[in-house]
N, C-alpha and C. Protein backbone atom coordinates (compact mmCIF):
# COMPACT_ATOMS: atom_id res chain seq x y z
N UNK A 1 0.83 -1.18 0.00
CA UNK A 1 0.00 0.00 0.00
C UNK A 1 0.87 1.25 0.00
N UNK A 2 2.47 0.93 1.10
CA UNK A 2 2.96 2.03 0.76
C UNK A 2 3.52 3.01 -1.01
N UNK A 3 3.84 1.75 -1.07
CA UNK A 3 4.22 1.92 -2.62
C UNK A 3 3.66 2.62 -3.71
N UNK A 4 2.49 1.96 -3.62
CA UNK A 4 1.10 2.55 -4.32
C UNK A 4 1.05 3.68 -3.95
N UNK A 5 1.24 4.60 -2.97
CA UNK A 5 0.77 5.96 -2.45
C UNK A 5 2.09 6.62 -2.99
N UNK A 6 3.13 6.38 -3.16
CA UNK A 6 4.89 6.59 -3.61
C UNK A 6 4.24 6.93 -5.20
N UNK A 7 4.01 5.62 -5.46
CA UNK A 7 3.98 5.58 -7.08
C UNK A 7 2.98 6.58 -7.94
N UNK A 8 2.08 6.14 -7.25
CA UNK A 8 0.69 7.44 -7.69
C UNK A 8 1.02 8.64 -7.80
N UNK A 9 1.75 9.71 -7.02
CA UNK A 9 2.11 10.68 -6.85
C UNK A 9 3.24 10.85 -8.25
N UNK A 10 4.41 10.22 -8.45
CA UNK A 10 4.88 10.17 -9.46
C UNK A 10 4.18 9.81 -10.54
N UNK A 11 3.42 8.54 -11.03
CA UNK A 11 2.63 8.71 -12.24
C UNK A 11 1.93 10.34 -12.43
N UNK A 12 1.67 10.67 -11.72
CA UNK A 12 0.79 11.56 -11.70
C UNK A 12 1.47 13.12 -12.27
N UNK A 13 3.05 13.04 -11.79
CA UNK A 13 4.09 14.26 -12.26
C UNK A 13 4.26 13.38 -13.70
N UNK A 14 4.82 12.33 -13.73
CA UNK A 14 4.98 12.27 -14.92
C UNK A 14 3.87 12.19 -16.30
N UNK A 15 2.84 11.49 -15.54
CA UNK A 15 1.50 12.08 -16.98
C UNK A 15 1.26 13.16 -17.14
N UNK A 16 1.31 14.24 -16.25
CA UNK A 16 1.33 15.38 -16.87
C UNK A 16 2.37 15.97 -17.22
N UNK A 17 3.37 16.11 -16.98
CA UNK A 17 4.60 16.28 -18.65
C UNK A 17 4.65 15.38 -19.40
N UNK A 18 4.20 14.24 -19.60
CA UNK A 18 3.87 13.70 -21.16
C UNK A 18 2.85 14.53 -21.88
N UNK A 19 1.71 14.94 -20.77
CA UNK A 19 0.59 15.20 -21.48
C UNK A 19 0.83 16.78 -21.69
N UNK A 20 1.70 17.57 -21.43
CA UNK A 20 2.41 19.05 -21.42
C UNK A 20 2.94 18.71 -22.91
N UNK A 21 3.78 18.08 -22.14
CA UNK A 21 4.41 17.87 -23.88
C UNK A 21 4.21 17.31 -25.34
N UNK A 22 2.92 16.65 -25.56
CA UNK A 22 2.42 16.22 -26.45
C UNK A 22 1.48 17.21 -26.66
N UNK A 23 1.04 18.06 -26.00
CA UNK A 23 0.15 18.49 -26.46
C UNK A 23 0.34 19.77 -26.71
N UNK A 24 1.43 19.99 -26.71
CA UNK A 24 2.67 21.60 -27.54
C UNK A 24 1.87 21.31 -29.19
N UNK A 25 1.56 22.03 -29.74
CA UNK A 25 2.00 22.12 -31.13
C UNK A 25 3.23 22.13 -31.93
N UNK A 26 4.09 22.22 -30.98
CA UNK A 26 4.80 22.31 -32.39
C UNK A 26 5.84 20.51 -32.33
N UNK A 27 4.86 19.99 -31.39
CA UNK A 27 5.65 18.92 -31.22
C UNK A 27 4.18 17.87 -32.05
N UNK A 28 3.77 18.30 -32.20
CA UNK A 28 2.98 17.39 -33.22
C UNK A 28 2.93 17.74 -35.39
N UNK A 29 2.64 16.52 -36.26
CA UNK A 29 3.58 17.05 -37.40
C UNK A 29 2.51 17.90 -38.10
N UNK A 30 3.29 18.98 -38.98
CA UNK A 30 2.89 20.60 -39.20
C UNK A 30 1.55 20.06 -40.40
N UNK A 31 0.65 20.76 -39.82
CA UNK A 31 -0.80 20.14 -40.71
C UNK A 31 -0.58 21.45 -42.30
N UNK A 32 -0.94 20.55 -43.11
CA UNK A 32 -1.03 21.53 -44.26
C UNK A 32 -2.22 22.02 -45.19
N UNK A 33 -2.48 22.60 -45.87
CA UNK A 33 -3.57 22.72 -46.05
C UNK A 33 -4.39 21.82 -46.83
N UNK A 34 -5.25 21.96 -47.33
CA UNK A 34 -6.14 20.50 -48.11
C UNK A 34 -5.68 20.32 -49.71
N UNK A 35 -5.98 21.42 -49.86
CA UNK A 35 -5.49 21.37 -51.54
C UNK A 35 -4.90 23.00 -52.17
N UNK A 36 -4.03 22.75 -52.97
CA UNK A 36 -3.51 23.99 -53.82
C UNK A 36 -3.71 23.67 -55.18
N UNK A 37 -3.95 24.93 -55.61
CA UNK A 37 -3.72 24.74 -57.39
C UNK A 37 -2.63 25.58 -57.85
N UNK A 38 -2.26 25.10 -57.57
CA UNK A 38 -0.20 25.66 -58.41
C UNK A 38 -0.77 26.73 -59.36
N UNK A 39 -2.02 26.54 -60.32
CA UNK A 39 -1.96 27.83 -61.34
C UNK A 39 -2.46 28.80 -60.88
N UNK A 40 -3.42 29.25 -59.99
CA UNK A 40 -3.65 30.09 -58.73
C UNK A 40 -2.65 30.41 -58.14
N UNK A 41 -1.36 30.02 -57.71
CA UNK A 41 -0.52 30.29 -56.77
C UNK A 41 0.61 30.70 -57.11
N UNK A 42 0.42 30.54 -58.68
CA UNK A 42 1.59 31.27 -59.31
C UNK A 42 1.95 32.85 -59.37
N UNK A 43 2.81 33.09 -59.41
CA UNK A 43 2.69 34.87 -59.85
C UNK A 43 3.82 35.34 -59.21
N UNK A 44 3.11 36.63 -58.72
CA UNK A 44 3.89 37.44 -57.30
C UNK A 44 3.21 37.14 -56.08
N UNK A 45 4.44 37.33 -55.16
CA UNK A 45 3.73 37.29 -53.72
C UNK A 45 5.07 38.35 -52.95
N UNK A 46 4.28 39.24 -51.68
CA UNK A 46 5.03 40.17 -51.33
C UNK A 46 4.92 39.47 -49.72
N UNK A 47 6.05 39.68 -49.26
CA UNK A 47 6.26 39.22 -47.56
C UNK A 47 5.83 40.12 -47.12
N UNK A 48 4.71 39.98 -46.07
CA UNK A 48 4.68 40.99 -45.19
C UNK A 48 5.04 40.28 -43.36
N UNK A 49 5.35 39.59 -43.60
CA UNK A 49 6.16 39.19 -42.43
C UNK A 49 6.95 37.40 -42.66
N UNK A 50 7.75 37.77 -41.47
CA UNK A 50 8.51 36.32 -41.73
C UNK A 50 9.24 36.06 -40.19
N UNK A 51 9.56 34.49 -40.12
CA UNK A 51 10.82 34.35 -39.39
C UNK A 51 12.08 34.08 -40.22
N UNK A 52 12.82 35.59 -40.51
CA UNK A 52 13.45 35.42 -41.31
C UNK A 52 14.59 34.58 -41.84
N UNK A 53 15.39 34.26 -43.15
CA UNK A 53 16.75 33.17 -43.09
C UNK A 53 18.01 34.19 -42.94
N UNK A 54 18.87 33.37 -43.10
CA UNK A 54 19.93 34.89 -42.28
C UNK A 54 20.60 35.78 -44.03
N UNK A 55 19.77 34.76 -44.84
CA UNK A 55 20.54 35.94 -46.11
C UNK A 55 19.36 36.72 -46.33
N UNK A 56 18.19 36.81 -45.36
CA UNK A 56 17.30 37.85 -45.79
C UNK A 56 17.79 39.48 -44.90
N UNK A 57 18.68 39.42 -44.32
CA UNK A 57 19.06 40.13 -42.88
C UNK A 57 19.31 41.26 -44.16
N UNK A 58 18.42 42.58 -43.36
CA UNK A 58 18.20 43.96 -44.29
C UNK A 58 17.79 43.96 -45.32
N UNK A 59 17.10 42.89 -45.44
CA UNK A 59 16.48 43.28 -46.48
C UNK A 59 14.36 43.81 -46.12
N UNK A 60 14.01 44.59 -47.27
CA UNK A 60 13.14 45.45 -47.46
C UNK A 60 12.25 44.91 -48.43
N UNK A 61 11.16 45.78 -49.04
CA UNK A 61 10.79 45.17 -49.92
C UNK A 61 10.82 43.86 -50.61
N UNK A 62 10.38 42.56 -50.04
CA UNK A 62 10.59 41.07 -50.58
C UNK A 62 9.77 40.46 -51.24
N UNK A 63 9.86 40.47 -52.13
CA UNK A 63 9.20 39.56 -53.18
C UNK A 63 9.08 38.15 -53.12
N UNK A 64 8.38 37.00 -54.01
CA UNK A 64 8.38 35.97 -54.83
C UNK A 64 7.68 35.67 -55.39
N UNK A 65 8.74 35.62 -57.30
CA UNK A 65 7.91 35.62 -58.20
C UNK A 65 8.05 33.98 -58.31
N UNK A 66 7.02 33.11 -58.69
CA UNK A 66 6.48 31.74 -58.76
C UNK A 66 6.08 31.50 -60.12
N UNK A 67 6.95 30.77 -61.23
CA UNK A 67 6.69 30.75 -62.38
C UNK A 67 6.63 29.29 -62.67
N UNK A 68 5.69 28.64 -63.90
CA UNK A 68 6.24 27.20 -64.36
C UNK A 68 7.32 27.04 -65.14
N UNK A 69 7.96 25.97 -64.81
CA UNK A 69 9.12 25.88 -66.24
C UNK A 69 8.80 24.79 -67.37
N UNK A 70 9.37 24.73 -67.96
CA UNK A 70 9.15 23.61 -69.19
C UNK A 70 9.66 21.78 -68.36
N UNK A 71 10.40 22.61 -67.39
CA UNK A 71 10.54 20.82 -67.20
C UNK A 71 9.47 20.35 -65.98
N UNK A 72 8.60 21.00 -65.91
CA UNK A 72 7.42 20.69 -64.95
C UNK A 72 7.52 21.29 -63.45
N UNK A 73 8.84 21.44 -63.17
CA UNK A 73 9.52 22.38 -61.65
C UNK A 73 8.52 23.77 -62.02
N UNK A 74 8.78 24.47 -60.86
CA UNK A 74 8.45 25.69 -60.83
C UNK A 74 9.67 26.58 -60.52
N UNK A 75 9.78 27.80 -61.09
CA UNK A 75 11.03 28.65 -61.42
C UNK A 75 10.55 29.67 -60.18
N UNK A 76 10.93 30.01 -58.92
CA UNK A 76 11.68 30.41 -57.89
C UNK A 76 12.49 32.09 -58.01
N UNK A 77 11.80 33.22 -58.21
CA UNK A 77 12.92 34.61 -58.06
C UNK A 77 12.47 35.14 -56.79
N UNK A 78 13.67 34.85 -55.93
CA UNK A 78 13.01 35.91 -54.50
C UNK A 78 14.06 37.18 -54.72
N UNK A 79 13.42 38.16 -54.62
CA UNK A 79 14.06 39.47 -54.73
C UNK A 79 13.73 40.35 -53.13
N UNK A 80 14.96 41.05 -53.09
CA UNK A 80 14.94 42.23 -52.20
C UNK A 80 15.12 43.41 -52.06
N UNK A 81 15.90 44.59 -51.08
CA UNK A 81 15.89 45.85 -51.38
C UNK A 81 16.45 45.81 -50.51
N UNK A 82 17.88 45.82 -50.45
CA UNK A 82 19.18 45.68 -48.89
C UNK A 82 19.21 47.01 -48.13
N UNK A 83 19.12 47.00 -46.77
CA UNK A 83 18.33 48.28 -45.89
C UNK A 83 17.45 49.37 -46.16
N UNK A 84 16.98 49.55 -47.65
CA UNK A 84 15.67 50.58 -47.71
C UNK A 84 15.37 50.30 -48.94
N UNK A 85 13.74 50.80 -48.62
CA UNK A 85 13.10 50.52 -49.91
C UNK A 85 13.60 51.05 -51.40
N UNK A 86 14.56 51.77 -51.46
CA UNK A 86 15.43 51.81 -52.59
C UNK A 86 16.85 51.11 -52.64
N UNK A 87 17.14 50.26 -51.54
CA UNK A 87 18.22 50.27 -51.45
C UNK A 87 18.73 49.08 -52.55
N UNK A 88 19.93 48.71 -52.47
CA UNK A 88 20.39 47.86 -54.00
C UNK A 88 19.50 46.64 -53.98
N UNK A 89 19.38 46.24 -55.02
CA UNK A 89 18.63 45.10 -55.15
C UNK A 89 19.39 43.79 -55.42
N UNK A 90 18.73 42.64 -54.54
CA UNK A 90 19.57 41.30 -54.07
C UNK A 90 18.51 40.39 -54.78
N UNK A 91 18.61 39.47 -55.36
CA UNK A 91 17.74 38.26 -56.11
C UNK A 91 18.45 37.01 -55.74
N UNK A 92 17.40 36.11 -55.73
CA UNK A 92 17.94 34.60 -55.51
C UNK A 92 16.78 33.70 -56.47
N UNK A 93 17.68 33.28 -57.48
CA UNK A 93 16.75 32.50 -58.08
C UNK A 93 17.15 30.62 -58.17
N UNK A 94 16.05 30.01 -57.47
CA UNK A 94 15.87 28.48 -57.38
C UNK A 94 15.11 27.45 -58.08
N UNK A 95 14.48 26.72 -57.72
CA UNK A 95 13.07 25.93 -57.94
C UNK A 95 12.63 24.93 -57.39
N UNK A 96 11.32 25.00 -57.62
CA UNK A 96 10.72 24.09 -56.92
C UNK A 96 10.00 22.82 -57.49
N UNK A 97 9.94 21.56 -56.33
CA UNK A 97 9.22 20.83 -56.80
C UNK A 97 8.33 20.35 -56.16
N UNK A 98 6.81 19.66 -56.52
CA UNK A 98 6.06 19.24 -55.31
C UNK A 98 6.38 17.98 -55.09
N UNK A 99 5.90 17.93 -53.51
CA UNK A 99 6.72 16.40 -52.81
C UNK A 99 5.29 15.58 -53.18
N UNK A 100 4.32 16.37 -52.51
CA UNK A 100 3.27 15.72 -52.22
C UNK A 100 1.93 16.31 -53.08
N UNK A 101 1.53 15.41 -54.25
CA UNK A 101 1.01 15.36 -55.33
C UNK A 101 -0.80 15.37 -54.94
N UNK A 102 -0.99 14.50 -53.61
CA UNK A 102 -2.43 15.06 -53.75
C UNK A 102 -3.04 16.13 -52.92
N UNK A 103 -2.23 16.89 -52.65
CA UNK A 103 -2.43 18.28 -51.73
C UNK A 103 -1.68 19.10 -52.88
N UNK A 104 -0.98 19.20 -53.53
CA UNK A 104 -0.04 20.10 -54.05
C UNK A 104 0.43 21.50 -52.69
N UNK A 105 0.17 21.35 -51.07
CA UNK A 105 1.03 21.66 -50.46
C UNK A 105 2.09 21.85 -49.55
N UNK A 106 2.93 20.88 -50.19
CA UNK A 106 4.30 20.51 -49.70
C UNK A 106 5.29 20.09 -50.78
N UNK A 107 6.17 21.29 -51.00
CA UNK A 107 6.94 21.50 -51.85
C UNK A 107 8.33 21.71 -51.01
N UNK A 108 9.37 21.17 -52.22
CA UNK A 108 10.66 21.52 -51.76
C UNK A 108 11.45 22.50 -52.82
N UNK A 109 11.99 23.39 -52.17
CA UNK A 109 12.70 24.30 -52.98
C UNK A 109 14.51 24.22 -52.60
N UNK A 110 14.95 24.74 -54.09
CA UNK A 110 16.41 24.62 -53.78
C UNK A 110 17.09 25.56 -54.33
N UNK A 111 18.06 26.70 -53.78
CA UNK A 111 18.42 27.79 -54.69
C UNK A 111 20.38 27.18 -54.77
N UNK A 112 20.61 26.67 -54.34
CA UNK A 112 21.89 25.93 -53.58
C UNK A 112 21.90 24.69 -54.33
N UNK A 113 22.31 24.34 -55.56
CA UNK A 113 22.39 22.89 -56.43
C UNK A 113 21.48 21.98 -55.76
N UNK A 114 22.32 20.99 -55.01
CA UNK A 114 21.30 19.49 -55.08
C UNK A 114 21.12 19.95 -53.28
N UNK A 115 20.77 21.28 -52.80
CA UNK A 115 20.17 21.09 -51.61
C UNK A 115 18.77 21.69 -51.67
N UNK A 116 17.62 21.10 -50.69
CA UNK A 116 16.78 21.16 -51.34
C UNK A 116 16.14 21.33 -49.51
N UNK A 117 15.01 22.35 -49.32
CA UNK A 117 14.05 22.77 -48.44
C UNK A 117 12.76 22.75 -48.57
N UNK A 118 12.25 22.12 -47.35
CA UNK A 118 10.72 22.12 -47.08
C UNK A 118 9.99 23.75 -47.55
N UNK A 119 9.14 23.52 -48.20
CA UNK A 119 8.45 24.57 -48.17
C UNK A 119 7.17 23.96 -48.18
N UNK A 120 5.96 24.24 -46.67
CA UNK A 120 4.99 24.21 -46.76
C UNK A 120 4.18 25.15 -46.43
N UNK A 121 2.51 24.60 -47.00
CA UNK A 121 1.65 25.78 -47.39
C UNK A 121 0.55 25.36 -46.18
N UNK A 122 0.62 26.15 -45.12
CA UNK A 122 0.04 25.60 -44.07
C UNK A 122 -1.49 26.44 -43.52
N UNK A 123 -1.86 27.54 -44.40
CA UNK A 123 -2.60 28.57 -44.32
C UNK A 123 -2.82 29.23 -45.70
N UNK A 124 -4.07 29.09 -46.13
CA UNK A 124 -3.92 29.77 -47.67
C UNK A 124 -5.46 30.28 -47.42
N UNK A 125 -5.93 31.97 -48.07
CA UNK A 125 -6.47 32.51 -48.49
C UNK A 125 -7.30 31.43 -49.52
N UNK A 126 -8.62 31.51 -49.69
CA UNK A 126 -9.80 30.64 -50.61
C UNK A 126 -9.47 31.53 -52.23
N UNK A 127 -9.38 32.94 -51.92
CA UNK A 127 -9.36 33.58 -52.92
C UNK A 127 -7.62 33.92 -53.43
N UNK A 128 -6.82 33.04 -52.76
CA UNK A 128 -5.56 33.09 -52.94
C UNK A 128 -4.94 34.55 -52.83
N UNK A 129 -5.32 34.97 -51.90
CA UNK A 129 -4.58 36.70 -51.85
C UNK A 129 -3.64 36.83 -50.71
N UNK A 130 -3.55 35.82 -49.87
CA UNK A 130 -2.53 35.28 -48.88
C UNK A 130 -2.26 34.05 -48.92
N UNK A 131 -0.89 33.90 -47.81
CA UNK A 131 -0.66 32.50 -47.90
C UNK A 131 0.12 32.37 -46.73
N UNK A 132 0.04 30.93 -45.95
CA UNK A 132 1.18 31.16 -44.96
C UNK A 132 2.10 30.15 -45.18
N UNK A 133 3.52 29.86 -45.41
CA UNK A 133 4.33 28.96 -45.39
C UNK A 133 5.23 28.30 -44.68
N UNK A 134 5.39 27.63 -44.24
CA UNK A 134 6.32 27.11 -42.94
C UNK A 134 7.30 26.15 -43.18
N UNK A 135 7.75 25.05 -42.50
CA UNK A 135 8.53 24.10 -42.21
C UNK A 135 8.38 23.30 -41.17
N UNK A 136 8.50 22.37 -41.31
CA UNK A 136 8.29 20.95 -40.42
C UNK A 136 8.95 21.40 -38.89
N UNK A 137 10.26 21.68 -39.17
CA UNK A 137 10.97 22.11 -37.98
C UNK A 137 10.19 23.60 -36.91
N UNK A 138 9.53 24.40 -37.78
CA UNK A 138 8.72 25.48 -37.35
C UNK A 138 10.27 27.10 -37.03
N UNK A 139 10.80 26.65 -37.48
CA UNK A 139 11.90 27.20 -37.63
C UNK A 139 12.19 28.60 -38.70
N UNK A 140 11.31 28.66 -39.48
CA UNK A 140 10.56 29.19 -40.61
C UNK A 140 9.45 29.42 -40.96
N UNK A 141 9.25 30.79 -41.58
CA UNK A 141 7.80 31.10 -41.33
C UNK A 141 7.56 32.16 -42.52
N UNK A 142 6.76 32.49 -42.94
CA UNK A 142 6.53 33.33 -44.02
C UNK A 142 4.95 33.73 -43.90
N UNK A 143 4.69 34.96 -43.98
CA UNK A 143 3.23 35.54 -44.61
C UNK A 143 3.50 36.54 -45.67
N UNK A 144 2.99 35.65 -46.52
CA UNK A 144 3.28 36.62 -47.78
C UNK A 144 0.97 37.00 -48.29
N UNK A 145 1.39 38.09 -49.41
CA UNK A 145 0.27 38.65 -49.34
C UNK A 145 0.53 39.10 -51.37
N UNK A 146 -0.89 38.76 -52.04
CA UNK A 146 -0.41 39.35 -53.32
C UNK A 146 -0.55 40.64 -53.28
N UNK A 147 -1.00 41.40 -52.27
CA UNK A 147 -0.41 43.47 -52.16
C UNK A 147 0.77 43.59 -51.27
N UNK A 148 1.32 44.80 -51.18
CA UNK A 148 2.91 44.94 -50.68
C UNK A 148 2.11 45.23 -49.02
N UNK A 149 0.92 45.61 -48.96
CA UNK A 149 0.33 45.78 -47.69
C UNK A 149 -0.92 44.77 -47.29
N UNK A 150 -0.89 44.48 -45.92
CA UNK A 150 -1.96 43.91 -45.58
C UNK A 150 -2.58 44.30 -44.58
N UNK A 151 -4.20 44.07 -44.41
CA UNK A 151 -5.22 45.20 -43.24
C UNK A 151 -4.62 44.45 -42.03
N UNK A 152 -4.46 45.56 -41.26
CA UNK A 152 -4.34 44.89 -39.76
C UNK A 152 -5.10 43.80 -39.29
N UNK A 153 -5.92 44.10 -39.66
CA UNK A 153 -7.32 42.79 -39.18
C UNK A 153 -7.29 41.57 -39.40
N UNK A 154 -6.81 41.48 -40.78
CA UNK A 154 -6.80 40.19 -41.41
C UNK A 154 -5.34 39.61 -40.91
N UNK A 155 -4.11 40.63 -40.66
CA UNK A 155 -2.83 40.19 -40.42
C UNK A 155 -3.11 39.76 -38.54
N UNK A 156 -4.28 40.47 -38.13
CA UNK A 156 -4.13 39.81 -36.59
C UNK A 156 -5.04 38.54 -36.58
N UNK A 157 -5.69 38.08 -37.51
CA UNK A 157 -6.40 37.05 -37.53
C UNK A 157 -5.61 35.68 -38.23
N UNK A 158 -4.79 36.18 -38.95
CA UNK A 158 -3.88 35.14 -39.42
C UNK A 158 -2.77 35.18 -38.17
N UNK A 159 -2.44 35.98 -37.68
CA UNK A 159 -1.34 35.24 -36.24
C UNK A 159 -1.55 34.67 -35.36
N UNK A 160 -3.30 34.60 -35.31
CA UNK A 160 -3.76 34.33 -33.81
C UNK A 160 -3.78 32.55 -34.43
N UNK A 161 -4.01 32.41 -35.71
CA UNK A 161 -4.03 30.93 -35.73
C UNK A 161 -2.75 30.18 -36.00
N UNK A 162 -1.98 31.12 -35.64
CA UNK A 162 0.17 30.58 -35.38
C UNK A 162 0.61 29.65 -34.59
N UNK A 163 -0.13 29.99 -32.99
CA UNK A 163 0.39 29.07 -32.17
C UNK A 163 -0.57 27.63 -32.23
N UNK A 164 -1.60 27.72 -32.44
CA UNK A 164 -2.10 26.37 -32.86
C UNK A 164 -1.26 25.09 -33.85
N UNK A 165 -0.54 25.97 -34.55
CA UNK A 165 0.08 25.35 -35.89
C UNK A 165 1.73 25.12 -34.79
N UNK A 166 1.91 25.67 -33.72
CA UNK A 166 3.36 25.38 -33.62
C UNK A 166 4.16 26.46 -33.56
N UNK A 167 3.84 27.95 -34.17
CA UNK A 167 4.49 28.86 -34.11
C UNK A 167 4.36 29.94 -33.25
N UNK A 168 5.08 30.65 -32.90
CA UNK A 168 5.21 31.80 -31.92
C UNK A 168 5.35 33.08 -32.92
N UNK A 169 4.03 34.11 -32.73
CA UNK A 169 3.89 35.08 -33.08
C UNK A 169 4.84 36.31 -33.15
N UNK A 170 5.60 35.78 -31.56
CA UNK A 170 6.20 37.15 -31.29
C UNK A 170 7.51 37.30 -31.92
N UNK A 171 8.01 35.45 -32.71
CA UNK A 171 9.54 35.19 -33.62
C UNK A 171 9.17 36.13 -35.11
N UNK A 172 7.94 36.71 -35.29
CA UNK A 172 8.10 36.93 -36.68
C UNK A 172 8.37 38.72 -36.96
N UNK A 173 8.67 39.29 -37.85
CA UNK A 173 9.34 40.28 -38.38
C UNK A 173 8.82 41.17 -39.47
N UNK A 174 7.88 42.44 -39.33
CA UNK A 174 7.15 42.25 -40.18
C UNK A 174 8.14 43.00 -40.93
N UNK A 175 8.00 42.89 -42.94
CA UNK A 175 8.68 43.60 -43.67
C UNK A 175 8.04 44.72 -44.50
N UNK A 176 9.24 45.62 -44.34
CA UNK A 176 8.93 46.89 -44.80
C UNK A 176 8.63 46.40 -46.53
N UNK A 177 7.33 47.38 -46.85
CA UNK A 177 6.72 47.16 -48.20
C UNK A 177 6.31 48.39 -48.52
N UNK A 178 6.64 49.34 -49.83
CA UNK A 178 6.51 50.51 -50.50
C UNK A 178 4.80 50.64 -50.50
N UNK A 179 4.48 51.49 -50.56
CA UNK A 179 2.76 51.56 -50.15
C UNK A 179 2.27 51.86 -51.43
N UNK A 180 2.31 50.78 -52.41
CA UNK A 180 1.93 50.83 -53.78
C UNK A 180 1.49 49.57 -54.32
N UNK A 181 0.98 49.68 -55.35
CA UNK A 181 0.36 48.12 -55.78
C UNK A 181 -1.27 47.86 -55.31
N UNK A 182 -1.97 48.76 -54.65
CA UNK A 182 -3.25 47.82 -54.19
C UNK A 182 -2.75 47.67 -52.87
N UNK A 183 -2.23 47.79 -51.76
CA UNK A 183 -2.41 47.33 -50.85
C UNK A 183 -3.28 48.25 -49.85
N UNK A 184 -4.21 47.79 -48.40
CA UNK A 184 -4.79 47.85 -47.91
C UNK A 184 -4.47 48.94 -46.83
C-alpha cells in the first residue's frame, strides 16, 4: 500500500509532462492545407512578415515571383531591397518541386544545387490573396500577401491561428513594403 501511495504521486508528475508535452503544437507534425492549385498560386507574392533566413538580414521590400518551367519544376525569383526601400537590389533565383502530389502543399525548394528545403503551405487565403508557409521544424515562417500591404485585421487574424500550428507570433518580423500596388 505504501508503494502505491509513492507511485501514484509520481505517475501523476509524470503524466502530466507527457501530457504538457504532447500536447505543444509544435511537437505534433505541421498540418497543411487541403489542396492547392499551383496555377492560382503562381505569380507574385510580397512578404509581409517572416521568421526570417539569415541571407534575408536587411532586407526590405521582398518579393516571390512563382513561375512554371518547361521541365514541370516551378522557377523560384526571391528578390529584395538591402536596408531601404530603394536600397540595391539582391535576387535569388531556385526551384521548386512538389513532394506531395495530392495536396499540391508541400513542396521543396532549392536555390543551392542538389540542396533542397521544405516549403509548406500551411494557411492559404480561398481567394488566394494570402498564404502562410512554414517548415516541419517550425523554424521558418513566411506571410506573404499578393499586395505589398496587408489590413491589420486580417494580419491579426492570421497570427492568432500561429500558435495552434506550432508557431510563436512574437519570432516573426514584419517587412517593410513601398505603399503601392493595391495594398490595404
Amino acid at each position: 500500500m505504501r508503494l502505491m501511495s509513492l507511485i501514484s504521486p509520481g505517475l501523476a508528475v509524470l503524466f502530466m509532462f507527457l501530457a504538457a508535452a504532447t500536447s505543444r503544437a509544435a511537437d505534433k507534425p505541421l498540418e497543411v492545407v487541403d489542396s492547392v492549385d499551383l496555377e492560382r498560386y503562381l505569380g507574385r507574392w510580397y512578404e509581409i512578415a517572416s521568421y526570417p533566413m539569415y541571407f534575408q538580414k536587411g532586407c526590405t521590400a521582398t518579393t516571390a515571383d512563382y513561375s512554371l518551367r518547361d521541365d514541370g519544376l516551378i522557377k523560384v525569383v526571391n528578390s529584395c531591397r538591402k536596408g531601404s526601400l530603394d536600397g540595391k537590389l539582391k535576387q535569388s533565383t531556385g526551384r521548386a518541386k512538389v513532394v506531395d502530389t495530392v495536396s499540391n502543399a508541400k513542396l521543396k525548394v532549392s536555390f543551392f544545387g542538389p540542396f533542397w528545403g521544405d516549403y509548406w503551405i500551411i494557411d492559404l487565403d480561398p481567394e488566394y490573396q494570402w498564404v502562410v508557409v512554414g517548415v516541419p521544424s517550425r523554424k521558418y515562417l513566411w506571410i506573404l500577401s499578393r499586395t505589398p500591404l496587408m489590413d491589420q485585421a486580417l494580419f491579426d487574424e492570421i497570427i492568432a491561428r500561429l500558435p495552434a500550428k506550432g508557431y510563436d507570433p512574437k519570432g516573426l518580423n514584419r517587412t517593410l513594403q513601398p505603399e503601392i500596388g493595391g495594398g490595404e
